[in-house]
C-alpha atoms as a PDB file:
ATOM      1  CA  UNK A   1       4.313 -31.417-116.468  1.00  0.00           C
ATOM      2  CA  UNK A   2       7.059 -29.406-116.829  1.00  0.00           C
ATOM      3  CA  UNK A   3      10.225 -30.726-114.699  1.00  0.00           C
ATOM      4  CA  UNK A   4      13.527 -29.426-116.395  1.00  0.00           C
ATOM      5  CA  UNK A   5      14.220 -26.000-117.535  1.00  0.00           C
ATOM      6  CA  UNK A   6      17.088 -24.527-120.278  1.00  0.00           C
ATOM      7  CA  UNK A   7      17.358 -21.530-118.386  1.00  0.00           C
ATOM      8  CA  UNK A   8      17.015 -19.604-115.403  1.00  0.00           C
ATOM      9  CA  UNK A   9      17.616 -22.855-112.776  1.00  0.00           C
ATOM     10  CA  UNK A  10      18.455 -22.491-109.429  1.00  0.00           C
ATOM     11  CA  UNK A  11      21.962 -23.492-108.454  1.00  0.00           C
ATOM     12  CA  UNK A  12      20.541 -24.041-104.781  1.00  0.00           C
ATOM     13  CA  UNK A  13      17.099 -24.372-103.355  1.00  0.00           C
ATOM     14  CA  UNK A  14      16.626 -24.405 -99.339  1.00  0.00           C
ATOM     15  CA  UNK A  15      13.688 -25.207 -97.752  1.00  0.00           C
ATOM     16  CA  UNK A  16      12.227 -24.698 -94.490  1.00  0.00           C
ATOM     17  CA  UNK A  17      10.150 -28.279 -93.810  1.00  0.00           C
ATOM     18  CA  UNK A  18       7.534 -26.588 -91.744  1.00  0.00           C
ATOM     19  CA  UNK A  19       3.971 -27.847 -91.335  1.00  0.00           C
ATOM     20  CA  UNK A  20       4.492 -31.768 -90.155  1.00  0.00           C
ATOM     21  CA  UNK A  21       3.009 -31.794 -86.491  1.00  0.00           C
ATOM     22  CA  UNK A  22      -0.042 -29.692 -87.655  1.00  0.00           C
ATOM     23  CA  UNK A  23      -0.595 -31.954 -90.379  1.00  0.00           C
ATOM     24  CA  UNK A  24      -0.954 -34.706 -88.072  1.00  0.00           C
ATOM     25  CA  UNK A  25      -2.645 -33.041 -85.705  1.00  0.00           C
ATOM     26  CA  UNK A  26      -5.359 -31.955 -88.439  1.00  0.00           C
ATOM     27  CA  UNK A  27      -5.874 -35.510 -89.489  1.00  0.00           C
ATOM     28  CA  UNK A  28      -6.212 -36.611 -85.785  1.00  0.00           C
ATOM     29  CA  UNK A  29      -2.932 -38.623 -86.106  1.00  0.00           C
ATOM     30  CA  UNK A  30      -0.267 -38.305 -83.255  1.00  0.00           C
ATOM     31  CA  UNK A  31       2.696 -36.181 -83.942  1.00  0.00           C
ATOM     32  CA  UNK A  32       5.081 -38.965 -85.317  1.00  0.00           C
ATOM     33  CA  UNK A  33       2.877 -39.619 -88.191  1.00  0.00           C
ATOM     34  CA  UNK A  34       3.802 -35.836 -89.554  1.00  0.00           C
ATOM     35  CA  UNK A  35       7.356 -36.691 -89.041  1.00  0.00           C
ATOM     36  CA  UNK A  36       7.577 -39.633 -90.703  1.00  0.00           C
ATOM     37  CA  UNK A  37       5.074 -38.790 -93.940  1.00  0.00           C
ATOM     38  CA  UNK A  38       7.292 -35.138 -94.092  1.00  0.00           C
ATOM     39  CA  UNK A  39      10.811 -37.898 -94.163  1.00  0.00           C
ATOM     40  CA  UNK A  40       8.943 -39.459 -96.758  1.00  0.00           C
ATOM     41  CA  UNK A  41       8.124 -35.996 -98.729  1.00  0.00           C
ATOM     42  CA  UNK A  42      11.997 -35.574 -98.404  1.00  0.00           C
ATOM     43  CA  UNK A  43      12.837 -38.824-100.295  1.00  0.00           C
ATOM     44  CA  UNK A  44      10.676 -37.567-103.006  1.00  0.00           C
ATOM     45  CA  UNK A  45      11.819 -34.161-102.752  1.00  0.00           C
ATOM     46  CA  UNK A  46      15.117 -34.840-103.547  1.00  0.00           C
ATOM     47  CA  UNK A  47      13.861 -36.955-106.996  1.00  0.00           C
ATOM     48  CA  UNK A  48      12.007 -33.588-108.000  1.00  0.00           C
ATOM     49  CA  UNK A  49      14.594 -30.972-107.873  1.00  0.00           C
ATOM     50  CA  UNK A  50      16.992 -34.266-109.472  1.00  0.00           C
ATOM     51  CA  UNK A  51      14.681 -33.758-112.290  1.00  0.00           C
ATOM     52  CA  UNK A  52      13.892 -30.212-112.488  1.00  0.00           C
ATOM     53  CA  UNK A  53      17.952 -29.651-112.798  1.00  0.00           C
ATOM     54  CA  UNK A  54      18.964 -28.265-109.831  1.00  0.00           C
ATOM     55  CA  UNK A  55      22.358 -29.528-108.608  1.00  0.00           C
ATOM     56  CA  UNK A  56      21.744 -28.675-104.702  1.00  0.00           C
ATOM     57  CA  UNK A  57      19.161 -28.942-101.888  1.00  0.00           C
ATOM     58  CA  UNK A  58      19.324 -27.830 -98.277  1.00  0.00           C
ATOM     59  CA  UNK A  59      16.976 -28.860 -96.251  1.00  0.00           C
ATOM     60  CA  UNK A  60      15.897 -27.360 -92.533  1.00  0.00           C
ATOM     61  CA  UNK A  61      15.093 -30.896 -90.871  1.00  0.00           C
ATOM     62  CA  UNK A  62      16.153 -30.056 -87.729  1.00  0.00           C
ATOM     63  CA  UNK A  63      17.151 -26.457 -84.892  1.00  0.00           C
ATOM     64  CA  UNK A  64      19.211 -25.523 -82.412  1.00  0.00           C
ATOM     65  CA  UNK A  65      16.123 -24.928 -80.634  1.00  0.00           C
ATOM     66  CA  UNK A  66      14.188 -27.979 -81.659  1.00  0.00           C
ATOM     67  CA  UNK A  67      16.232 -30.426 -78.715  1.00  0.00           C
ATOM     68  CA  UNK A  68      13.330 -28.756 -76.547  1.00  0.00           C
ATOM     69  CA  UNK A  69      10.817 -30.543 -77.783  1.00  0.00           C
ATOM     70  CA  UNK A  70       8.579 -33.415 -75.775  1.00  0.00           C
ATOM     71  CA  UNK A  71      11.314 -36.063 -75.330  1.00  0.00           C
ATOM     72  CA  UNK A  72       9.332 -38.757 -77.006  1.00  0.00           C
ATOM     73  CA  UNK A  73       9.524 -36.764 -80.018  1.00  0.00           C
ATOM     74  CA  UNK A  74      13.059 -35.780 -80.339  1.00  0.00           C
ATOM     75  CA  UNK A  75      13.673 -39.376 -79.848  1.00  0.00           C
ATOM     76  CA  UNK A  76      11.194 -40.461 -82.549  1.00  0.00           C
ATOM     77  CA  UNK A  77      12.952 -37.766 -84.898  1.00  0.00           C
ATOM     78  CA  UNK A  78      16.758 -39.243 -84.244  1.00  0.00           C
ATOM     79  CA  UNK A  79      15.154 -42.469 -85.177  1.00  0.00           C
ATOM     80  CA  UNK A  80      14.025 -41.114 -88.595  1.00  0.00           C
ATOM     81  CA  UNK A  81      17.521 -39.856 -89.123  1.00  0.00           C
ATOM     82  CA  UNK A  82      19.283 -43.141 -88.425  1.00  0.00           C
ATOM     83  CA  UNK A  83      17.483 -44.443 -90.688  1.00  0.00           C
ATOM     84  CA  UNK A  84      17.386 -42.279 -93.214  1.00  0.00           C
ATOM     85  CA  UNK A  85      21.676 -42.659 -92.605  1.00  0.00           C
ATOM     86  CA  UNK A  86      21.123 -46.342 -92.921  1.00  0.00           C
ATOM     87  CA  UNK A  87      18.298 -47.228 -95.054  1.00  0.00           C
ATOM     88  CA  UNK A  88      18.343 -45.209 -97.460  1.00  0.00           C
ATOM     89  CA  UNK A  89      22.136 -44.563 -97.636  1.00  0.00           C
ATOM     90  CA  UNK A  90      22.239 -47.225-100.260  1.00  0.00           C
ATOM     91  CA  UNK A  91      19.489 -45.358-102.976  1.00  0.00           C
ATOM     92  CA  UNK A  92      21.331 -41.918-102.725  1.00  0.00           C
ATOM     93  CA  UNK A  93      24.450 -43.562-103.893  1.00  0.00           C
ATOM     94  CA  UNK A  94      22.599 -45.530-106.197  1.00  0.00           C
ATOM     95  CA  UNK A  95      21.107 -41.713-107.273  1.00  0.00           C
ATOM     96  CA  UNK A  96      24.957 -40.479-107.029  1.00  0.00           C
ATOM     97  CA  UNK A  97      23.469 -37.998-104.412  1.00  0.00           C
ATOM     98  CA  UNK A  98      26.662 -36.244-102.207  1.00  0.00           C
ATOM     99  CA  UNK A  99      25.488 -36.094 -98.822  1.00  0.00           C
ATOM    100  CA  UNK A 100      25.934 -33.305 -96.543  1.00  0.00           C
ATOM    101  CA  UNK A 101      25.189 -33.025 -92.427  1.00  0.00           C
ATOM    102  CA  UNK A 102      24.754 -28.954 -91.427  1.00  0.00           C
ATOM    103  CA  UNK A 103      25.038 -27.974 -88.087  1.00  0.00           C
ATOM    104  CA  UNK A 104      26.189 -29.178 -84.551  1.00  0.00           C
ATOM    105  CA  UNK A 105      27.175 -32.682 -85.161  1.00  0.00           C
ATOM    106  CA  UNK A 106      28.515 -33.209 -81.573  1.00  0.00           C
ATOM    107  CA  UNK A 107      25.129 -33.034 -79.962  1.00  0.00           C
ATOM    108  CA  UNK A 108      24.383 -36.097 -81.794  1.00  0.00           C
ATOM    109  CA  UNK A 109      24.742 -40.053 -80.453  1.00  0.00           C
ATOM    110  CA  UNK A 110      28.092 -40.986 -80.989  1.00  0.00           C
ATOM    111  CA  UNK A 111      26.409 -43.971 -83.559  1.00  0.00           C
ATOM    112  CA  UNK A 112      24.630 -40.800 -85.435  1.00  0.00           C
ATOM    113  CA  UNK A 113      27.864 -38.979 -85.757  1.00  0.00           C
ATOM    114  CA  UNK A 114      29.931 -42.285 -86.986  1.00  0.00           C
ATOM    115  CA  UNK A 115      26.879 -42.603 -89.924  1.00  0.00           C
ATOM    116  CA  UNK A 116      26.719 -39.462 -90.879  1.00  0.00           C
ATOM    117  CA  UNK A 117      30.686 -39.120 -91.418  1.00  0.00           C
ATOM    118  CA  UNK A 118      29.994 -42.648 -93.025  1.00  0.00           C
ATOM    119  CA  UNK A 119      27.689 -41.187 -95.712  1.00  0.00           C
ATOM    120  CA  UNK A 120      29.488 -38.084 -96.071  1.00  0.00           C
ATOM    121  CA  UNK A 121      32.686 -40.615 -97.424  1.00  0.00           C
ATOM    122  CA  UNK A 122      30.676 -42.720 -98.912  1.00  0.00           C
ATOM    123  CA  UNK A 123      29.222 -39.703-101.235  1.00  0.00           C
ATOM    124  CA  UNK A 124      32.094 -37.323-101.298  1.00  0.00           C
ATOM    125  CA  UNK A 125      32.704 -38.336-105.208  1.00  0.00           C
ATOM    126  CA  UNK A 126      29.442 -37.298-106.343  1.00  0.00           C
ATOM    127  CA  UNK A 127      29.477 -34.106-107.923  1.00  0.00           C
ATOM    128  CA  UNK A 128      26.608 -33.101-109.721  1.00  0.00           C
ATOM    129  CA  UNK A 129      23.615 -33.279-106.987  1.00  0.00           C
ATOM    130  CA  UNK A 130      23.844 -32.434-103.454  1.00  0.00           C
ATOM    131  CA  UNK A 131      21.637 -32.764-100.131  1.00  0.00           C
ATOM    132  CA  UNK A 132      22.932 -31.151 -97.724  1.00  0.00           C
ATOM    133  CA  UNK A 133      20.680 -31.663 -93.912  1.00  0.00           C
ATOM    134  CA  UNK A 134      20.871 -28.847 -91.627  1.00  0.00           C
ATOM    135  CA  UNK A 135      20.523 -30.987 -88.156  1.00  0.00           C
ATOM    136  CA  UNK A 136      20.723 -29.227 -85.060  1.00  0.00           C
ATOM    137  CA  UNK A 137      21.058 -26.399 -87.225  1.00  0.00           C
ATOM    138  CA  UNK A 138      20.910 -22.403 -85.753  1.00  0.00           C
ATOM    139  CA  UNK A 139      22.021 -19.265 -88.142  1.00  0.00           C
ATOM    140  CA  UNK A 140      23.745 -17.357 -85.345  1.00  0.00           C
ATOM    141  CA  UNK A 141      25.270 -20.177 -83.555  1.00  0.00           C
ATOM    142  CA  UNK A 142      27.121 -21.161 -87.646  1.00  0.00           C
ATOM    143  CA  UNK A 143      28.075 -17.139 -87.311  1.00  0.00           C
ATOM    144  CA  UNK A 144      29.354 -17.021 -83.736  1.00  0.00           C
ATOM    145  CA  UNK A 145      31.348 -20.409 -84.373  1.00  0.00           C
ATOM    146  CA  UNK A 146      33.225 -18.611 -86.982  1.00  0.00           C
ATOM    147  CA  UNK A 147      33.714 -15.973 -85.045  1.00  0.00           C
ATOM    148  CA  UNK A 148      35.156 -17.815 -81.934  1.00  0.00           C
ATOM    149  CA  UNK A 149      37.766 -19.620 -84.472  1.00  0.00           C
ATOM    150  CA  UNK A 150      38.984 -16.698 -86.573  1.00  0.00           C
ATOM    151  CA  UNK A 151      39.409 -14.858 -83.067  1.00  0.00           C
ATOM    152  CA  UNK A 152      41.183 -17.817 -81.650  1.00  0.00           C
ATOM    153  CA  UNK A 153      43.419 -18.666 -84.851  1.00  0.00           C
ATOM    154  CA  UNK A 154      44.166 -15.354 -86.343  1.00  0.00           C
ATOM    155  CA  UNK A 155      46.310 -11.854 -85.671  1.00  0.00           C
ATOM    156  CA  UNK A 156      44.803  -8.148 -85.293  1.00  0.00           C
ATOM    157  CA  UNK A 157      45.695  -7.676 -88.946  1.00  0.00           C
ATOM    158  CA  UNK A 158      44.412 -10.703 -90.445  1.00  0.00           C
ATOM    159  CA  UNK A 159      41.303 -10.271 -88.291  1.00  0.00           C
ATOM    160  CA  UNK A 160      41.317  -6.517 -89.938  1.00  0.00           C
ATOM    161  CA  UNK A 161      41.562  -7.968 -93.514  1.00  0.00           C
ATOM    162  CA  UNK A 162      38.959 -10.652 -93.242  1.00  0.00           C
ATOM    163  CA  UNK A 163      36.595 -10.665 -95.980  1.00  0.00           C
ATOM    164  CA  UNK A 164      33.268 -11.552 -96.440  1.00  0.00           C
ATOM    165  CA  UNK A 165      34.765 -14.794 -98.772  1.00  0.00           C
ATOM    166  CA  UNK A 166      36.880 -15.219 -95.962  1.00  0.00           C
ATOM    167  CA  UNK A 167      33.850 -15.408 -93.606  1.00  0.00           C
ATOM    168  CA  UNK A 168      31.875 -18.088 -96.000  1.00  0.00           C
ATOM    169  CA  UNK A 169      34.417 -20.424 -96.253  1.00  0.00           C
ATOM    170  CA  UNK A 170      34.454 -20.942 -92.307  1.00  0.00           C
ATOM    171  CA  UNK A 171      30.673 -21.978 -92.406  1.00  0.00           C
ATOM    172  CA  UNK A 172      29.092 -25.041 -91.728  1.00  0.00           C
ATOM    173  CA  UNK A 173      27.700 -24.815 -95.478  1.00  0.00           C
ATOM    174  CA  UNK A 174      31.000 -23.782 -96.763  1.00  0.00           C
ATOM    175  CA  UNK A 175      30.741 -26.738 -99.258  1.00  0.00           C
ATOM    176  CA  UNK A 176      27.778 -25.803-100.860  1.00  0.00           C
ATOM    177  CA  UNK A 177      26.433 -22.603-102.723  1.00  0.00           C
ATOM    178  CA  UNK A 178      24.450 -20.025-101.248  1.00  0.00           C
ATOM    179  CA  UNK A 179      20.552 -20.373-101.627  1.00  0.00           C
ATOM    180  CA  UNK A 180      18.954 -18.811-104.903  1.00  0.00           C
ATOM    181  CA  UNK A 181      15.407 -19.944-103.656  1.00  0.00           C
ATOM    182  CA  UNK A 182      14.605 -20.211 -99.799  1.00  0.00           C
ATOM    183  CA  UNK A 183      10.734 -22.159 -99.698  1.00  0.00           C
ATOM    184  CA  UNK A 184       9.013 -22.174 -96.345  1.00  0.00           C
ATOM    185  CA  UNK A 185       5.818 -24.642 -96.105  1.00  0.00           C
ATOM    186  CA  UNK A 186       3.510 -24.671 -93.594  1.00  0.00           C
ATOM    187  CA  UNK A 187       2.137 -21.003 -93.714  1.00  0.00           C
ATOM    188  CA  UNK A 188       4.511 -18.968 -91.666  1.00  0.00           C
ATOM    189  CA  UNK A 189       6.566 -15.770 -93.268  1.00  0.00           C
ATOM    190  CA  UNK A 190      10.058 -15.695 -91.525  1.00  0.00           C
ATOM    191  CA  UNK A 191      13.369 -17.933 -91.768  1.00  0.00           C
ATOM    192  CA  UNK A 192      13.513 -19.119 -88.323  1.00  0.00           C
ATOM    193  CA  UNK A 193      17.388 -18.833 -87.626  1.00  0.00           C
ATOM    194  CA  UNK A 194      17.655 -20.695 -91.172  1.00  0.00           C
ATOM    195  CA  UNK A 195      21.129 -19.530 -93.389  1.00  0.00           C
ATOM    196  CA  UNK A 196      20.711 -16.190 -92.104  1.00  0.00           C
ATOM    197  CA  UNK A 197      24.601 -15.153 -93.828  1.00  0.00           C
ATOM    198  CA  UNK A 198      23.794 -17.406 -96.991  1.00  0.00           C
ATOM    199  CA  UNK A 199      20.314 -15.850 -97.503  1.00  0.00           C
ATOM    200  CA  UNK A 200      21.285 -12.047 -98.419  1.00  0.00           C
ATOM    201  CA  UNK A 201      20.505 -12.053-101.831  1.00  0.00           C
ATOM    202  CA  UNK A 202      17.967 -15.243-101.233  1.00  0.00           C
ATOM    203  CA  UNK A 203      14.452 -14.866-103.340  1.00  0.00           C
ATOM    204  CA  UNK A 204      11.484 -16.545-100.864  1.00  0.00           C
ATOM    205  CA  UNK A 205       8.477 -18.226-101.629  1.00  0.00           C
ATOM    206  CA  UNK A 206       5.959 -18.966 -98.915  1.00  0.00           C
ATOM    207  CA  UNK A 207       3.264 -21.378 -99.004  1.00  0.00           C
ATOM    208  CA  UNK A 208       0.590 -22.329 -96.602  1.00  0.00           C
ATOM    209  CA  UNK A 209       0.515 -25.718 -97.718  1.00  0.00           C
ATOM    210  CA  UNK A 210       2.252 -28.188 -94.874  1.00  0.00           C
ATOM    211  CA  UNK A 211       5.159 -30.141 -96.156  1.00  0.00           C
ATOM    212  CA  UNK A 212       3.689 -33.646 -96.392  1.00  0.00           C
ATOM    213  CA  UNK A 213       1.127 -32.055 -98.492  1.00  0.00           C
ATOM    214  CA  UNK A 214       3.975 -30.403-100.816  1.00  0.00           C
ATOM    215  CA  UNK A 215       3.966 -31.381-104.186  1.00  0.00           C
ATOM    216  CA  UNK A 216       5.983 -31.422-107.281  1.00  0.00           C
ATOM    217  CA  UNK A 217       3.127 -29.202-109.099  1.00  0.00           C
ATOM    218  CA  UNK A 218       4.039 -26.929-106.221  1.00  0.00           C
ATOM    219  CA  UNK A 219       7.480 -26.924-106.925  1.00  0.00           C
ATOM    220  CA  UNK A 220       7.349 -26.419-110.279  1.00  0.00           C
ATOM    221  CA  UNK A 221       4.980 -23.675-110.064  1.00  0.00           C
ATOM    222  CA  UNK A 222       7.924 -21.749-107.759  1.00  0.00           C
ATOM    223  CA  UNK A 223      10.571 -22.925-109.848  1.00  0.00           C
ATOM    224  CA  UNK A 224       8.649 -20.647-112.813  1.00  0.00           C
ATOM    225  CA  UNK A 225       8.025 -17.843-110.736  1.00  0.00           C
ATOM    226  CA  UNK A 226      11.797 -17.612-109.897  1.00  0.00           C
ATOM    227  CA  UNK A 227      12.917 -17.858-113.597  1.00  0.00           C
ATOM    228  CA  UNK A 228      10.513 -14.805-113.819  1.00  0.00           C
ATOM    229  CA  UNK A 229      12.160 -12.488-110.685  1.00  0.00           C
ATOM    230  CA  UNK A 230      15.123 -10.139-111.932  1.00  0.00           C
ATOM    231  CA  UNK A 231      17.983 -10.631-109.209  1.00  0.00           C
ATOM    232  CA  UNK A 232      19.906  -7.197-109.279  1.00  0.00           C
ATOM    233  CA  UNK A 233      21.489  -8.262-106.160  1.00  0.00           C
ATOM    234  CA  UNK A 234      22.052  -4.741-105.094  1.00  0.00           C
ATOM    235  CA  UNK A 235      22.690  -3.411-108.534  1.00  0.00           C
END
């Protein structure tokens, strides 16, 4: 198998971890059992684009809107992120893996907050490969934060003579690049309030296979079809 490529590699590759809960629910499992096979599909995830050469991965883990989920299994889902912030914080430094938490870190346990700004230190010198989490993660609440600061911190003319630069480097994902390749599992066609200003010039691949079941063949295979596409980006 093909896993690294001399030209034509994605800077960035985002994907939309869709599928877990009907992949349980398929194999008669409860719910928790998609959760926790999709965390481990993550872990594995992150050796494959490693090895393929891309330098950063975004992941959609969790929404905005996902806090209104069954209480049990928000619960069993902050569980799988403290220990994904403990466990394994020790093999993505081993992996020099920089660490990045998207989204609205304040809705977190104050122990969840304190790890991830833990991991994020710990990680900050890595340069080469990042994972950056989108937890409680929405595209238009990133936008109107921005929003609400420039309007709160800036004059009528700089407002007037902010750019679209400008704009980027007030996001949540301001530390990362912008998406070549957006990948949705799990059979549905939209992006789901996912990088909605980062995803403009975005190519998208959408599979109907659920993400415990993605693979590294699959990967690869989208990986070639993107080194195929001709990005004019408007031109």
């Amino acid at each position: 198998m093909v896993t690294k490529y001399n030209k034509s590699v994605p800077k960035c590759v985002g994907i939309i971890l869709d599928g877990n809960r009907r992949w349980a629910k398929e194999k008669g499992l409860p719910a928790y059992e998609g959760h926790n096979e999709g965390y481990e599909n993550v872990k594995r995830c992150v050796g494959w684009v490693k090895e393929a050469g891309v330098e950063n991965l975004i992941t959609y883990a969790f929404s905005t809107e996902n806090w209104s989920r069954e209480e049990g299994e928000v619960s069993m889902l902050m569980k799988l992120f403290e220990q994904m912030i403990i466990v394994e914080a020790e093999e993505l430094k081993k992996e020099e893996i920089r660490v990045l938490f998207v989204g609205q870190r304040n809705k977190f346990s104050q122990k969840l907050q304190d790890g991830m700004e833990k991991l994020e230190k710990e990680t900050t010198q890595f340069e080469k490969h990042t994972l950056a989490i989108c937890v409680s993660y929405g595209g238009r609440a990133e936008i109107l934060e921005v929003i609400k600061k420039v309007v709160a911190n800036k004059n009528k003319d700089e407002i007037e003579n902010f750019s679209e630069e400008d704009f980027s480097n007030h996001l949540w994902t301001k530390d990362i690049p912008d998406p070549d390749i957006i990948i949705r599992t799990g059979g549905e066609q939209r992006l789901s309030n996912f990088l909605p200003w980062q995803s403009v010039y975005s190519e998208f691949f959408f599979t109907e296979t659920k993400w415990p079941d993605f693979s590294q063949k699959e990967l690869i295979e989208i990986l070639n079809k993107y080194s195929e596409r001709e990005r004019r980006r408007g031109k």
